[in-house]
PDB file of N, CA and C in Angstrom:
ATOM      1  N   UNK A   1      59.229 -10.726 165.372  1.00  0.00           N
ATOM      2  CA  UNK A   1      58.633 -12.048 165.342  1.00  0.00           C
ATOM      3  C   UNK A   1      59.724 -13.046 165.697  1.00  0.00           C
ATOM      4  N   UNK A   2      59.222 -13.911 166.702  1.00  0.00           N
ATOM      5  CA  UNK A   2      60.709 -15.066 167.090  1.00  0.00           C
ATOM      6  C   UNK A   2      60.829 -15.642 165.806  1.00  0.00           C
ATOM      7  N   UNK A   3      61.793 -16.550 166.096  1.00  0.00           N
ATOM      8  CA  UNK A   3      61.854 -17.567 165.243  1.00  0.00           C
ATOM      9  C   UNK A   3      60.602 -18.970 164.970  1.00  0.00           C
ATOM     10  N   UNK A   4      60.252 -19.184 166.188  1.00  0.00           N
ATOM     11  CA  UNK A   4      59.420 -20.248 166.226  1.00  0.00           C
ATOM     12  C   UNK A   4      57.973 -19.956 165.301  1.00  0.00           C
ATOM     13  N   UNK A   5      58.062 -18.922 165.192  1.00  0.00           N
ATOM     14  CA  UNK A   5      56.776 -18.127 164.815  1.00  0.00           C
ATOM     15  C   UNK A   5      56.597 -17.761 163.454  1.00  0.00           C
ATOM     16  N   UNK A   6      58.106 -17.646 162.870  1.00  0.00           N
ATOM     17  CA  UNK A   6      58.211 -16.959 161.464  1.00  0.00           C
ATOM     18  C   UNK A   6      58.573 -18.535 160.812  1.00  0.00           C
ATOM     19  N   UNK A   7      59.204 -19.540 161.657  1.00  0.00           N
ATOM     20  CA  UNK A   7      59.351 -21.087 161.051  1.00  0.00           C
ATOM     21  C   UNK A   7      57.345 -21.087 160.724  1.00  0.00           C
ATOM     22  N   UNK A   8      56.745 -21.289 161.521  1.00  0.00           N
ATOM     23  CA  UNK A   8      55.458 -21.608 161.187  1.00  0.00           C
ATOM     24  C   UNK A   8      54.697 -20.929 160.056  1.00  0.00           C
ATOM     25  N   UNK A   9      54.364 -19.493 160.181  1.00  0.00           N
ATOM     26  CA  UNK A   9      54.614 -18.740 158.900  1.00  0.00           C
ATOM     27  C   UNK A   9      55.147 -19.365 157.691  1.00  0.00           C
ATOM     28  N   UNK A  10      56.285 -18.969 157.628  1.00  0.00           N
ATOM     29  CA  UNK A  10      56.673 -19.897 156.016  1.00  0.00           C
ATOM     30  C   UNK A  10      55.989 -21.179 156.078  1.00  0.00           C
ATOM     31  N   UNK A  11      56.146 -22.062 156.924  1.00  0.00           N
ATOM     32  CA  UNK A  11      55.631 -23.236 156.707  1.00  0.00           C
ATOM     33  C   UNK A  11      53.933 -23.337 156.059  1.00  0.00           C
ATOM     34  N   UNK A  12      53.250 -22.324 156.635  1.00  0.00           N
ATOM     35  CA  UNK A  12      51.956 -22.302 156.226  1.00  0.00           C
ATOM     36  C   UNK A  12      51.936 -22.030 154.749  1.00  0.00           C
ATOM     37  N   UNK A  13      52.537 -20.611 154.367  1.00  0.00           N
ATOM     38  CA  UNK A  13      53.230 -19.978 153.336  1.00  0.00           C
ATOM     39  C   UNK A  13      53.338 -21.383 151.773  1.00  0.00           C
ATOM     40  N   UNK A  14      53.999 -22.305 152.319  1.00  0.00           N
ATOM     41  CA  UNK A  14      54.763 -23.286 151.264  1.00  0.00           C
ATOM     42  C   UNK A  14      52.911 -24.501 151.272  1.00  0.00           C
ATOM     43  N   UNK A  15      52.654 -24.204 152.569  1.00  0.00           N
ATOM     44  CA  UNK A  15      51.945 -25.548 152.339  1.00  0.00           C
ATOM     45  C   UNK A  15      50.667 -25.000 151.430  1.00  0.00           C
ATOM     46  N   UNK A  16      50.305 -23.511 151.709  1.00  0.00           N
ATOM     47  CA  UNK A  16      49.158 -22.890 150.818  1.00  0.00           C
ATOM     48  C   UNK A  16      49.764 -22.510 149.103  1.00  0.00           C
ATOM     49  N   UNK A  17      50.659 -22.778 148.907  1.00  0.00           N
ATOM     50  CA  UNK A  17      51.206 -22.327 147.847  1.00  0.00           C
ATOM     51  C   UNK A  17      51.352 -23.628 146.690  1.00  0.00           C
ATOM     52  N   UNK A  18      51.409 -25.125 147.813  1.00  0.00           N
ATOM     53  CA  UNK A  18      51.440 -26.351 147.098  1.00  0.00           C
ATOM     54  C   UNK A  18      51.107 -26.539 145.961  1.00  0.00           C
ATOM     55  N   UNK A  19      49.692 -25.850 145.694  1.00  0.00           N
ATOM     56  CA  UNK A  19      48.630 -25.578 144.570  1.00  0.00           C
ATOM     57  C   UNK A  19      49.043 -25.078 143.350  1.00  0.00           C
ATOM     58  N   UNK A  20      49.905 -24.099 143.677  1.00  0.00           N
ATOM     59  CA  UNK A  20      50.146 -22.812 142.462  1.00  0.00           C
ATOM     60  C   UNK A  20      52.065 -23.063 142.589  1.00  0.00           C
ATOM     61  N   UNK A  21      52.421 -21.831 141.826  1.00  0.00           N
ATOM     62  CA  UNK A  21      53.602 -21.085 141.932  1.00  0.00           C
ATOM     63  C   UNK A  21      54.039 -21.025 143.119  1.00  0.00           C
ATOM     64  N   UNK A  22      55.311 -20.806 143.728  1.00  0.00           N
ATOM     65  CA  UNK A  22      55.710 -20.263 144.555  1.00  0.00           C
ATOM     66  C   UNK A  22      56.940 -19.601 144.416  1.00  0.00           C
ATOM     67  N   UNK A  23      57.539 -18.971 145.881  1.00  0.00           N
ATOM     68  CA  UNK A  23      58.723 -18.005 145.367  1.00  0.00           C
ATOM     69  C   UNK A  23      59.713 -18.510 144.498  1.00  0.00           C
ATOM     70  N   UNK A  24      60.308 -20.428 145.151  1.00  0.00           N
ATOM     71  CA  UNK A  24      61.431 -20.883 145.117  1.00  0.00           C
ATOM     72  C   UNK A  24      61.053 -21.164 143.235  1.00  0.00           C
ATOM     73  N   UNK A  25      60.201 -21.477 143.054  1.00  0.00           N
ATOM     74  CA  UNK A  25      60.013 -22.348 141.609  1.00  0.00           C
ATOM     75  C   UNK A  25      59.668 -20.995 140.605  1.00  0.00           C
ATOM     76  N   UNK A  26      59.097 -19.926 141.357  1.00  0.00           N
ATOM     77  CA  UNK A  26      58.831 -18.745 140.445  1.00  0.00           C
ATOM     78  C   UNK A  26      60.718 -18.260 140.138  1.00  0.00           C
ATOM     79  N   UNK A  27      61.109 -17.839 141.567  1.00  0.00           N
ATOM     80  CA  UNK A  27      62.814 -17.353 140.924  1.00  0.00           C
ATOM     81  C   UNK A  27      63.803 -18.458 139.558  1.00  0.00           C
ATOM     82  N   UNK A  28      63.227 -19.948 140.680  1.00  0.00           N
ATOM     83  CA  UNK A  28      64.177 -20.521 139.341  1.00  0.00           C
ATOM     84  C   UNK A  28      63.679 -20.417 138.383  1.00  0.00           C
ATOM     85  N   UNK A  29      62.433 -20.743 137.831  1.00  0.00           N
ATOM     86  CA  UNK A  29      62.330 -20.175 136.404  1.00  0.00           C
ATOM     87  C   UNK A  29      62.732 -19.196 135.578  1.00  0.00           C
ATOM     88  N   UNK A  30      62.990 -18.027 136.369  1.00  0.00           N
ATOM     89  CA  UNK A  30      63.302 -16.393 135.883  1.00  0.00           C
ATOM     90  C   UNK A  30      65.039 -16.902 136.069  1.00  0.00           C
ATOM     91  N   UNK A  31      65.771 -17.086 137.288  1.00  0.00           N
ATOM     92  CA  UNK A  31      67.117 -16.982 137.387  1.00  0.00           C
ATOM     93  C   UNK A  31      68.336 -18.194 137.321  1.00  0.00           C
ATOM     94  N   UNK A  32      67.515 -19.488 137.195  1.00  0.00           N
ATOM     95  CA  UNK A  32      68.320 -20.416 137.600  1.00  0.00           C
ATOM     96  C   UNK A  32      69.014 -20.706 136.685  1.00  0.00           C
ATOM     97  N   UNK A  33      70.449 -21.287 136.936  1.00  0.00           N
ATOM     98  CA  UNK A  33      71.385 -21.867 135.986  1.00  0.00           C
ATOM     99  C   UNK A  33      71.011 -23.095 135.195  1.00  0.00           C
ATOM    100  N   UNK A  34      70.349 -23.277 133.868  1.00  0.00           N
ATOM    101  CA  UNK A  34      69.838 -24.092 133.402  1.00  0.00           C
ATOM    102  C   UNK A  34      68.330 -23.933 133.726  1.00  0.00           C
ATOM    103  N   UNK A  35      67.589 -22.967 133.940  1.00  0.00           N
ATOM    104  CA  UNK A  35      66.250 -22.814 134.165  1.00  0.00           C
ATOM    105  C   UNK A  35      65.974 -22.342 132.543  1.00  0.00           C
ATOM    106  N   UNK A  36      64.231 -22.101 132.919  1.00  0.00           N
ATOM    107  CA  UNK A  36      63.539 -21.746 131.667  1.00  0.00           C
ATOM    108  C   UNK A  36      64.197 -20.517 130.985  1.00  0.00           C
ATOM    109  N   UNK A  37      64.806 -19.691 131.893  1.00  0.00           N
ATOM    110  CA  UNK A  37      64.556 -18.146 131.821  1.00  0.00           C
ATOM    111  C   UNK A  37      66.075 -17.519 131.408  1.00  0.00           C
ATOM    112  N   UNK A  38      66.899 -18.288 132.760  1.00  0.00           N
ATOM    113  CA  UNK A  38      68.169 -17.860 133.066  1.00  0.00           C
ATOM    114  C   UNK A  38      68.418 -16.124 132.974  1.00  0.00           C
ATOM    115  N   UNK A  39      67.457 -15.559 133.094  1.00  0.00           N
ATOM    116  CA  UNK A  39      68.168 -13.584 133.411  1.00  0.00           C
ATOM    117  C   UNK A  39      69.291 -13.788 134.048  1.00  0.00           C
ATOM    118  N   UNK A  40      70.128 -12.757 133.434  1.00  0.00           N
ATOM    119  CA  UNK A  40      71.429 -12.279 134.480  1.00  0.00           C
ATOM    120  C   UNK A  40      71.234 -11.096 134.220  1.00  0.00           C
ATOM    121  N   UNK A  41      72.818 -10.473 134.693  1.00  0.00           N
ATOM    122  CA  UNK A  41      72.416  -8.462 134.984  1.00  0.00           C
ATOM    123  C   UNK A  41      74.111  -8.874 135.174  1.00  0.00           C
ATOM    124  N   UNK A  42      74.579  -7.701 134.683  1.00  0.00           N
ATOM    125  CA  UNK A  42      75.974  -7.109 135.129  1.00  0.00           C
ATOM    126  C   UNK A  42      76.420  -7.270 136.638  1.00  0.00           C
ATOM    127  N   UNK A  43      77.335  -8.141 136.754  1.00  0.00           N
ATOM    128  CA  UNK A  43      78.086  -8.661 138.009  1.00  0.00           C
ATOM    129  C   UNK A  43      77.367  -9.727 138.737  1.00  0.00           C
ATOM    130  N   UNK A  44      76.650 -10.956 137.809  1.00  0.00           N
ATOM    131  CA  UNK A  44      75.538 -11.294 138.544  1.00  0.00           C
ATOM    132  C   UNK A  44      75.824 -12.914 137.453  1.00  0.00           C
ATOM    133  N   UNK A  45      77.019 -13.410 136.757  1.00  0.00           N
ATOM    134  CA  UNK A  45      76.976 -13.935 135.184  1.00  0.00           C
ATOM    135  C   UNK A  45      76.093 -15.245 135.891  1.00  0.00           C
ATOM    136  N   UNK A  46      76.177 -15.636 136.867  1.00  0.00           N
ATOM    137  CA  UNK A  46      74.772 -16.643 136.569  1.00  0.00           C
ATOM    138  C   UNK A  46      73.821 -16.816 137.992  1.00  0.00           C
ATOM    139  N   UNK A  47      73.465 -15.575 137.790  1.00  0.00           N
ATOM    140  CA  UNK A  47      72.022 -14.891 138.522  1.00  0.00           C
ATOM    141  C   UNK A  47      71.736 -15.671 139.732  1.00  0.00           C
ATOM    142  N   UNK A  48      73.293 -15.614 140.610  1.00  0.00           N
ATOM    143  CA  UNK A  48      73.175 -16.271 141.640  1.00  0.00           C
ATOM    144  C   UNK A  48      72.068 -15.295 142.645  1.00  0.00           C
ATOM    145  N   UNK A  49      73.225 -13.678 142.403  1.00  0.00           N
ATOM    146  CA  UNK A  49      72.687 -12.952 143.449  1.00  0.00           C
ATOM    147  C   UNK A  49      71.116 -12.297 142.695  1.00  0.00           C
ATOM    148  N   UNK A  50      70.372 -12.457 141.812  1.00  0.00           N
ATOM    149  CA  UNK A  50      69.284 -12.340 141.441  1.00  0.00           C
ATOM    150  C   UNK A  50      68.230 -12.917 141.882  1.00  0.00           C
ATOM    151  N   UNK A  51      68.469 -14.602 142.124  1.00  0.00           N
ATOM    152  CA  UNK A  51      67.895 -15.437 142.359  1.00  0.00           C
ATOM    153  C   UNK A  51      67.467 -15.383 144.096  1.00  0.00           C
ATOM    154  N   UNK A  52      68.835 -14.474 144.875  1.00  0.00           N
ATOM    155  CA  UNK A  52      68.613 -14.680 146.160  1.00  0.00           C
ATOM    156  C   UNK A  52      67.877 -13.416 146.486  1.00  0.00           C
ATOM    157  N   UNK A  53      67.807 -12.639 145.691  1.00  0.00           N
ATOM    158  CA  UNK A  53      66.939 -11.127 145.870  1.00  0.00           C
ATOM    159  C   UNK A  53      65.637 -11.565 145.458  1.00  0.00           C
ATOM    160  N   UNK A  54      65.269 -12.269 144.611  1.00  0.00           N
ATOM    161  CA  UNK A  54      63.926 -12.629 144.279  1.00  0.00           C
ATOM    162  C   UNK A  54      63.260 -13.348 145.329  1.00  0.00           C
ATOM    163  N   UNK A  55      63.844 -14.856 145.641  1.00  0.00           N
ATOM    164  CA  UNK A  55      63.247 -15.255 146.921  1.00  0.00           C
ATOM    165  C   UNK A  55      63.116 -14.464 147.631  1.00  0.00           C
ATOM    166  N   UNK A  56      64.111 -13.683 148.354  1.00  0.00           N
ATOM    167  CA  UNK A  56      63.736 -12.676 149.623  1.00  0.00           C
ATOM    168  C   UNK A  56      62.772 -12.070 149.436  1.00  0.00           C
ATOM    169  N   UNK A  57      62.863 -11.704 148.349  1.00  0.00           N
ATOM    170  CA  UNK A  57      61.640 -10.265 148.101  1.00  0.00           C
ATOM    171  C   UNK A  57      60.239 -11.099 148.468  1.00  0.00           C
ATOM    172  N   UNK A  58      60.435 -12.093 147.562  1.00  0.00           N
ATOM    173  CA  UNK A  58      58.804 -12.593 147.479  1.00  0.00           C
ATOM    174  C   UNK A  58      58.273 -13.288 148.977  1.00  0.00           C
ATOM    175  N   UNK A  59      59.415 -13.691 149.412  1.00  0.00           N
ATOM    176  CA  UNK A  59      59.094 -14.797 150.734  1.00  0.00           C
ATOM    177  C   UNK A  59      58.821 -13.384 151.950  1.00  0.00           C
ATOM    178  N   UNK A  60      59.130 -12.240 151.635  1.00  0.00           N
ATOM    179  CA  UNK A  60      59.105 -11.164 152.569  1.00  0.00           C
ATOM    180  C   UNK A  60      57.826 -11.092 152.141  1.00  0.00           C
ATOM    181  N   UNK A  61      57.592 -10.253 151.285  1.00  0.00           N
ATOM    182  CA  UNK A  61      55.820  -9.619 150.922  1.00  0.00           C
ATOM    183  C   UNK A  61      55.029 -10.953 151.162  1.00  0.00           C
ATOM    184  N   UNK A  62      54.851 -12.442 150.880  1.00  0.00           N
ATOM    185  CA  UNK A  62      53.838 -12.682 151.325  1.00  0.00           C
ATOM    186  C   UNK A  62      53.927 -13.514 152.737  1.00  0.00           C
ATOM    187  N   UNK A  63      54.916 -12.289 153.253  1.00  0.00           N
ATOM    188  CA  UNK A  63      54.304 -12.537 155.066  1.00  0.00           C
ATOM    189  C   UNK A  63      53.566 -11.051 155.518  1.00  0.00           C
ATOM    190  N   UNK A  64      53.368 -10.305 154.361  1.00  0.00           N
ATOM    191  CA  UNK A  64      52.652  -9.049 155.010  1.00  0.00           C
ATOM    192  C   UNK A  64      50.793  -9.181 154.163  1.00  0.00           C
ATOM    193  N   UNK A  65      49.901  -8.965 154.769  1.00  0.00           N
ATOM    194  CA  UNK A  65      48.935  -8.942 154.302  1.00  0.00           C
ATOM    195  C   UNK A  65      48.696  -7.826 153.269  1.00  0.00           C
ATOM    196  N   UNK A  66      48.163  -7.854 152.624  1.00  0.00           N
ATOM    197  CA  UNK A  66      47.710  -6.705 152.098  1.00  0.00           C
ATOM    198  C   UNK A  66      46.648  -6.551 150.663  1.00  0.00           C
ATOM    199  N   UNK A  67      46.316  -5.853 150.309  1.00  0.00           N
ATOM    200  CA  UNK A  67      45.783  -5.338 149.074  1.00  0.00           C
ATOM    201  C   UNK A  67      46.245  -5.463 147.861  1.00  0.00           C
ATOM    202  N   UNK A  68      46.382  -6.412 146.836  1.00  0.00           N
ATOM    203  CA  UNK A  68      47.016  -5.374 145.175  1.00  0.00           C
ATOM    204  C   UNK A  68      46.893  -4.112 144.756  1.00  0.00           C
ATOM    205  N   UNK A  69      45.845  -3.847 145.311  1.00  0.00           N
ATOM    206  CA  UNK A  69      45.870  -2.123 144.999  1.00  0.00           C
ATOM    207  C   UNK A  69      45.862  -1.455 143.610  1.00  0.00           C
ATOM    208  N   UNK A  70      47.189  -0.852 142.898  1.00  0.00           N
ATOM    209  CA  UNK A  70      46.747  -0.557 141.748  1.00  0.00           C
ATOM    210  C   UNK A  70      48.244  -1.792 140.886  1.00  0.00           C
ATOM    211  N   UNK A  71      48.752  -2.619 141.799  1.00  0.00           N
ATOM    212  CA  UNK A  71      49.630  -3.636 141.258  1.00  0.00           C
ATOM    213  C   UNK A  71      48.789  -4.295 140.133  1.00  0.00           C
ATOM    214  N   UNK A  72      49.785  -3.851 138.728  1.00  0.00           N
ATOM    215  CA  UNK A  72      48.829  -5.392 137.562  1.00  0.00           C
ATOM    216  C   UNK A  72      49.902  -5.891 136.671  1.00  0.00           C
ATOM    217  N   UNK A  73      50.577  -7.236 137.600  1.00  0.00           N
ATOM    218  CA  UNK A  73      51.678  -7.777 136.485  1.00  0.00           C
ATOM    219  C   UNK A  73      51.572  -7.585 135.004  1.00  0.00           C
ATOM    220  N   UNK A  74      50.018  -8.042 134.489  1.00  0.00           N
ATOM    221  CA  UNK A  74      49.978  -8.087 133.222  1.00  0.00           C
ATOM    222  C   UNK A  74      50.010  -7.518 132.685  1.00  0.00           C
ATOM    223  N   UNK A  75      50.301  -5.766 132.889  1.00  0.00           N
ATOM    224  CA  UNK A  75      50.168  -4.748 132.285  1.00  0.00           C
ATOM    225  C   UNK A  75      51.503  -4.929 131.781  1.00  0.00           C
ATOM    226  N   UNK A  76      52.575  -4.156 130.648  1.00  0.00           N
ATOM    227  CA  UNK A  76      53.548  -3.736 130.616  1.00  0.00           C
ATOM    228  C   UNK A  76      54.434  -2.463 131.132  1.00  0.00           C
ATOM    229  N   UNK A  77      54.918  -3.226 132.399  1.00  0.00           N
ATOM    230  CA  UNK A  77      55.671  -1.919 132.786  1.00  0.00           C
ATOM    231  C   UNK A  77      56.983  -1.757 131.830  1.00  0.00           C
ATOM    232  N   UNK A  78      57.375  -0.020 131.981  1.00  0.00           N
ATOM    233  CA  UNK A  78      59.014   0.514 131.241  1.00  0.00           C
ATOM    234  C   UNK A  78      60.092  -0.230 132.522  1.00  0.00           C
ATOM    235  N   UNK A  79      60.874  -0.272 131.369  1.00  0.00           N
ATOM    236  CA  UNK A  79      62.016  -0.763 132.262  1.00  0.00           C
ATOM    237  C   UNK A  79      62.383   0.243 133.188  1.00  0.00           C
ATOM    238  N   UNK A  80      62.157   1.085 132.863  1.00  0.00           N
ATOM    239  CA  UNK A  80      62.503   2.580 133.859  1.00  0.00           C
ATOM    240  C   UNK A  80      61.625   2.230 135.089  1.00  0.00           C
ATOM    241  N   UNK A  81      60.793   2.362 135.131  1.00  0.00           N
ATOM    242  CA  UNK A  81      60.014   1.947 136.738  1.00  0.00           C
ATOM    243  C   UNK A  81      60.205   0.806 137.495  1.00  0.00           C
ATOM    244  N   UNK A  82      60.253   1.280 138.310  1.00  0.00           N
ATOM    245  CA  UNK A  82      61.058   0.665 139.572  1.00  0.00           C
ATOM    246  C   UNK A  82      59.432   0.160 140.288  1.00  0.00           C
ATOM    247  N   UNK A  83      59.268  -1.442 140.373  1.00  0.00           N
ATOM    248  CA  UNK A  83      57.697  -1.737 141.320  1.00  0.00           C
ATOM    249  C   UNK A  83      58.448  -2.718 142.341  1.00  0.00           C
ATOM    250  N   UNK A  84      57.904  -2.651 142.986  1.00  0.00           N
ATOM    251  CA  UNK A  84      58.315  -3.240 144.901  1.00  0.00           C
ATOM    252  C   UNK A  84      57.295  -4.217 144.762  1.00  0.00           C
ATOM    253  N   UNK A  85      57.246  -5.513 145.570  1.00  0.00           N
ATOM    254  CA  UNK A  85      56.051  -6.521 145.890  1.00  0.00           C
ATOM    255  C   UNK A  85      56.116  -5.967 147.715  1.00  0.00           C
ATOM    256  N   UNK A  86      54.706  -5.767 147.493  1.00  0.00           N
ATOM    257  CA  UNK A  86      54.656  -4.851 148.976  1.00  0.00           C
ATOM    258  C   UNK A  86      54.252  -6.100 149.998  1.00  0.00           C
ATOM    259  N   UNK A  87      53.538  -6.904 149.641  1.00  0.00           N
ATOM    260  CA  UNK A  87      51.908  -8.185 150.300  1.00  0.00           C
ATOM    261  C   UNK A  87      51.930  -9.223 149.790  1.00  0.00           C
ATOM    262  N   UNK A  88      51.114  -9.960 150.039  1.00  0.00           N
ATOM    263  CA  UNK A  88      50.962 -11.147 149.840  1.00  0.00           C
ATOM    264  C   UNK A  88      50.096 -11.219 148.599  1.00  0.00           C
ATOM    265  N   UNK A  89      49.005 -10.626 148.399  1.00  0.00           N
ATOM    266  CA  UNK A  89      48.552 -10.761 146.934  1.00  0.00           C
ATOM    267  C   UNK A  89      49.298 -10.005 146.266  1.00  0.00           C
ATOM    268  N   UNK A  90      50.646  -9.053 145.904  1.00  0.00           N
ATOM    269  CA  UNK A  90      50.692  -8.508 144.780  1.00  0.00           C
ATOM    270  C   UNK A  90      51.973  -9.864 144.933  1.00  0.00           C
ATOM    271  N   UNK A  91      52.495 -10.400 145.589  1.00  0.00           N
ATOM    272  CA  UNK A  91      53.346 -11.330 145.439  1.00  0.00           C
ATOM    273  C   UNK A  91      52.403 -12.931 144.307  1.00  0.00           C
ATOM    274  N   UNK A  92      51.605 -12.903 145.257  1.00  0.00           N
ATOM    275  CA  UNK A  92      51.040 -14.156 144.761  1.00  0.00           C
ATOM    276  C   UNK A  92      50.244 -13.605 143.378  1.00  0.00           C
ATOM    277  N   UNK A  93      50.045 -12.545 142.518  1.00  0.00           N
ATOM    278  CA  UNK A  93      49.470 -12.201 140.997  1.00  0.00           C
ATOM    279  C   UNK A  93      51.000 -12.503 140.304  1.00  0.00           C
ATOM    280  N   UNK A  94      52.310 -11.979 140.952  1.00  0.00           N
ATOM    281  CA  UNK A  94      53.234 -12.093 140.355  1.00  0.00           C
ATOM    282  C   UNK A  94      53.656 -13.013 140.294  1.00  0.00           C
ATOM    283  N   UNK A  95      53.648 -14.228 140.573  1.00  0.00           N
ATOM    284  CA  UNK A  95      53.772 -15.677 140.785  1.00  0.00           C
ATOM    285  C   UNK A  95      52.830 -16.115 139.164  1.00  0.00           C
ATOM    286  N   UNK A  96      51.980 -15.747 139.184  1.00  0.00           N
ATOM    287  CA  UNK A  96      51.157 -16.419 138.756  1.00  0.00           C
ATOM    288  C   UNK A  96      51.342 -16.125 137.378  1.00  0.00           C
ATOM    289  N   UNK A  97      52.013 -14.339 137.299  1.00  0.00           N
ATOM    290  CA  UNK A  97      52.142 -13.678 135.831  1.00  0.00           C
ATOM    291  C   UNK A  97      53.445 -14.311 135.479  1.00  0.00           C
ATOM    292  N   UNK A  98      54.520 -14.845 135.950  1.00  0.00           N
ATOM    293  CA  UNK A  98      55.792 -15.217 135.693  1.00  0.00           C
ATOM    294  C   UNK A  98      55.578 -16.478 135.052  1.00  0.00           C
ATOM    295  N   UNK A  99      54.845 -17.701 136.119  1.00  0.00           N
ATOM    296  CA  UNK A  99      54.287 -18.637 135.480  1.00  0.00           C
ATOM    297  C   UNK A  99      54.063 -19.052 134.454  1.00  0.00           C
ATOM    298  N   UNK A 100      53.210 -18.113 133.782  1.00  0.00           N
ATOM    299  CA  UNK A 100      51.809 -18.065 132.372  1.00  0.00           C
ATOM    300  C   UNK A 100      52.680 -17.546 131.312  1.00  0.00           C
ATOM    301  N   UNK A 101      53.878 -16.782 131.761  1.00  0.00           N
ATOM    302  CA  UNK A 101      54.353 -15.873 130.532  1.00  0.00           C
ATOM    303  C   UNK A 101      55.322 -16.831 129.977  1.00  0.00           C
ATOM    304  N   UNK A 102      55.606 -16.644 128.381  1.00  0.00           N
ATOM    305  CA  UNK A 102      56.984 -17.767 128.374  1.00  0.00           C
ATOM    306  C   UNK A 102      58.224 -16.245 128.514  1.00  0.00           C
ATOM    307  N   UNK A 103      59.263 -16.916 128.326  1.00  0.00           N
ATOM    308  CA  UNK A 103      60.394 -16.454 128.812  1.00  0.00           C
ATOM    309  C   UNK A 103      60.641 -15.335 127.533  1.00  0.00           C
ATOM    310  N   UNK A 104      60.317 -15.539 126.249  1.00  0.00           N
ATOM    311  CA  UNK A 104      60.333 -14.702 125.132  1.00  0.00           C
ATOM    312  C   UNK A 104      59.462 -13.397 125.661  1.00  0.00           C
ATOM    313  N   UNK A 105      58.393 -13.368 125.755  1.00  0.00           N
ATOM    314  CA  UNK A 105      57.691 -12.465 126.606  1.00  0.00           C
ATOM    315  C   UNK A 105      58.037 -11.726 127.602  1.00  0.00           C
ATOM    316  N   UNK A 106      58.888 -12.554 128.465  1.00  0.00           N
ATOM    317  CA  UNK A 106      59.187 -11.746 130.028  1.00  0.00           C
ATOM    318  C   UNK A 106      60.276 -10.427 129.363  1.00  0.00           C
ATOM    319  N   UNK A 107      61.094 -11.474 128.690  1.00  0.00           N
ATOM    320  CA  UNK A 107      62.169 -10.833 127.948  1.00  0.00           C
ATOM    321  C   UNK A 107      62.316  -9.565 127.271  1.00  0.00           C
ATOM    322  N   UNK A 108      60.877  -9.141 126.814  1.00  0.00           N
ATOM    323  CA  UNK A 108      60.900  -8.073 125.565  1.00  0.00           C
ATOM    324  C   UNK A 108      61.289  -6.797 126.322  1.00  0.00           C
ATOM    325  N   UNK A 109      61.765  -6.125 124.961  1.00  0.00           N
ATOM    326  CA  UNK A 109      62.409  -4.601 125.397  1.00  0.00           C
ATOM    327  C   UNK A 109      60.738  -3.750 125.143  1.00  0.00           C
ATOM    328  N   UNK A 110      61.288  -2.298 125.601  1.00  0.00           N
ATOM    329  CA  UNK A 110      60.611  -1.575 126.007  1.00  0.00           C
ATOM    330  C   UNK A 110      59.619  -1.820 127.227  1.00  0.00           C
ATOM    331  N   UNK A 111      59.996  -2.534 127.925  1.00  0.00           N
ATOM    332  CA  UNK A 111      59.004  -2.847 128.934  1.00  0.00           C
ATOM    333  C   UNK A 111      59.069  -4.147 129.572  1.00  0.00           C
ATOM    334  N   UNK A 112      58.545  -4.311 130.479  1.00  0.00           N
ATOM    335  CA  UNK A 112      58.663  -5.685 130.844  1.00  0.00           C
ATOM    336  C   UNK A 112      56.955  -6.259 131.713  1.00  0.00           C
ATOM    337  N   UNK A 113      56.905  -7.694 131.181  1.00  0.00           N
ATOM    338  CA  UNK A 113      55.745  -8.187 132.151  1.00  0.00           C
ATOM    339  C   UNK A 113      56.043  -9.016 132.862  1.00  0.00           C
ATOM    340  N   UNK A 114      55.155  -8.932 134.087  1.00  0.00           N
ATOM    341  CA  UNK A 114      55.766  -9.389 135.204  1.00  0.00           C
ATOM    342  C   UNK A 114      56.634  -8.585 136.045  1.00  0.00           C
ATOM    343  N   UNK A 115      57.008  -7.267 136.039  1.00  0.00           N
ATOM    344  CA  UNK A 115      57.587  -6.773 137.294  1.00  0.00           C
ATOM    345  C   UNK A 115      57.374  -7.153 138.638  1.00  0.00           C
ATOM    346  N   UNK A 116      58.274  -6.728 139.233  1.00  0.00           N
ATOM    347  CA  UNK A 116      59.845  -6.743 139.145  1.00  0.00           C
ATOM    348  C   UNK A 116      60.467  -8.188 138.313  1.00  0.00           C
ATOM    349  N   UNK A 117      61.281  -7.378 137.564  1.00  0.00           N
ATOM    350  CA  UNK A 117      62.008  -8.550 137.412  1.00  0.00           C
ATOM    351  C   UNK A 117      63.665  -8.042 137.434  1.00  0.00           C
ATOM    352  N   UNK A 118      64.493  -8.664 137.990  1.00  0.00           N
ATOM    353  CA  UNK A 118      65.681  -8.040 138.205  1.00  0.00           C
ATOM    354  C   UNK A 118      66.866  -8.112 137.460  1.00  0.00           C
TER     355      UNK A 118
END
C-alpha cells in the first residue's frame, strides 16, 4: 500500500473512532507516564517501549478487516496465553474492554481482562 493510501486509511481510522476509544488514548491509559494505568514490564521502567507496541499493534489490526471470531476481551484470559489483535473488530472490542475496566481490574493476577495487555 503507498503511502498516500495508508495516510488516508488512518485518517478515516481516527475520524471513525472520534466517537469511542481509540489506539492512541486506549495505550495511554494502559502505558502512559502519569496515565490511569501506567503498566511497565522489565526493561521497559516507564512503558515507553509498551506504549509503542500497543499503538502499532492496534493501528495495524484495524487496517485489516475481519471477524472477532472466538476473540472475547471480557472473558479472563491466564497470563500464560499469548492473544494477537488480528482485525479491526477484535481491535475495536478491545478498545472498548480497556476503556470500561478500571485499572484495579486490568491489573488482577491469575489472569488478565482485556488481552493483550503487555
Amino acid at each position: 500500500m503507498n503511502k498516500i493510501w495508508m495516510s488516508i486509511a488512518l485518517g478515516m481510522i481516527t475520524f471513525a473512532s472520534a466517537c469511542g476509544p481509540d489506539c492512541q488514548t486506549t495505550c495511554e491509559k494502559l502505558y502512559a507516564q502519569g496515565g490511569e494505568c501506567e503498566f511497565t514490564s522489565a526493561g521497559d521502567q516507564f512503558g515507553e517501549k509498551n506504549f509503542s507496541r500497543c499503538t502499532e499493534t492496534c493501528e495495524s489490526a484495524l487496517l485489516t478487516p475481519g471477524a472477532a471470531g472466538d476473540y472475547n476481551p471480557q472473558e479472563k484470559t491466564p497470563s500464560s496465553q499469548s492473544i494477537e489483535l488480528e482485525n479491526d473488530q477484535q481491535a475495536a472490542l478491545w478498545m472498548d474492554c480497556v476503556q470500561e475496566k478500571s485499572c484495579e481490574l486490568l491489573k488482577t493476577s491469575g489472569g488478565r481482562f482485556c488481552a493483550p495487555i503487555w
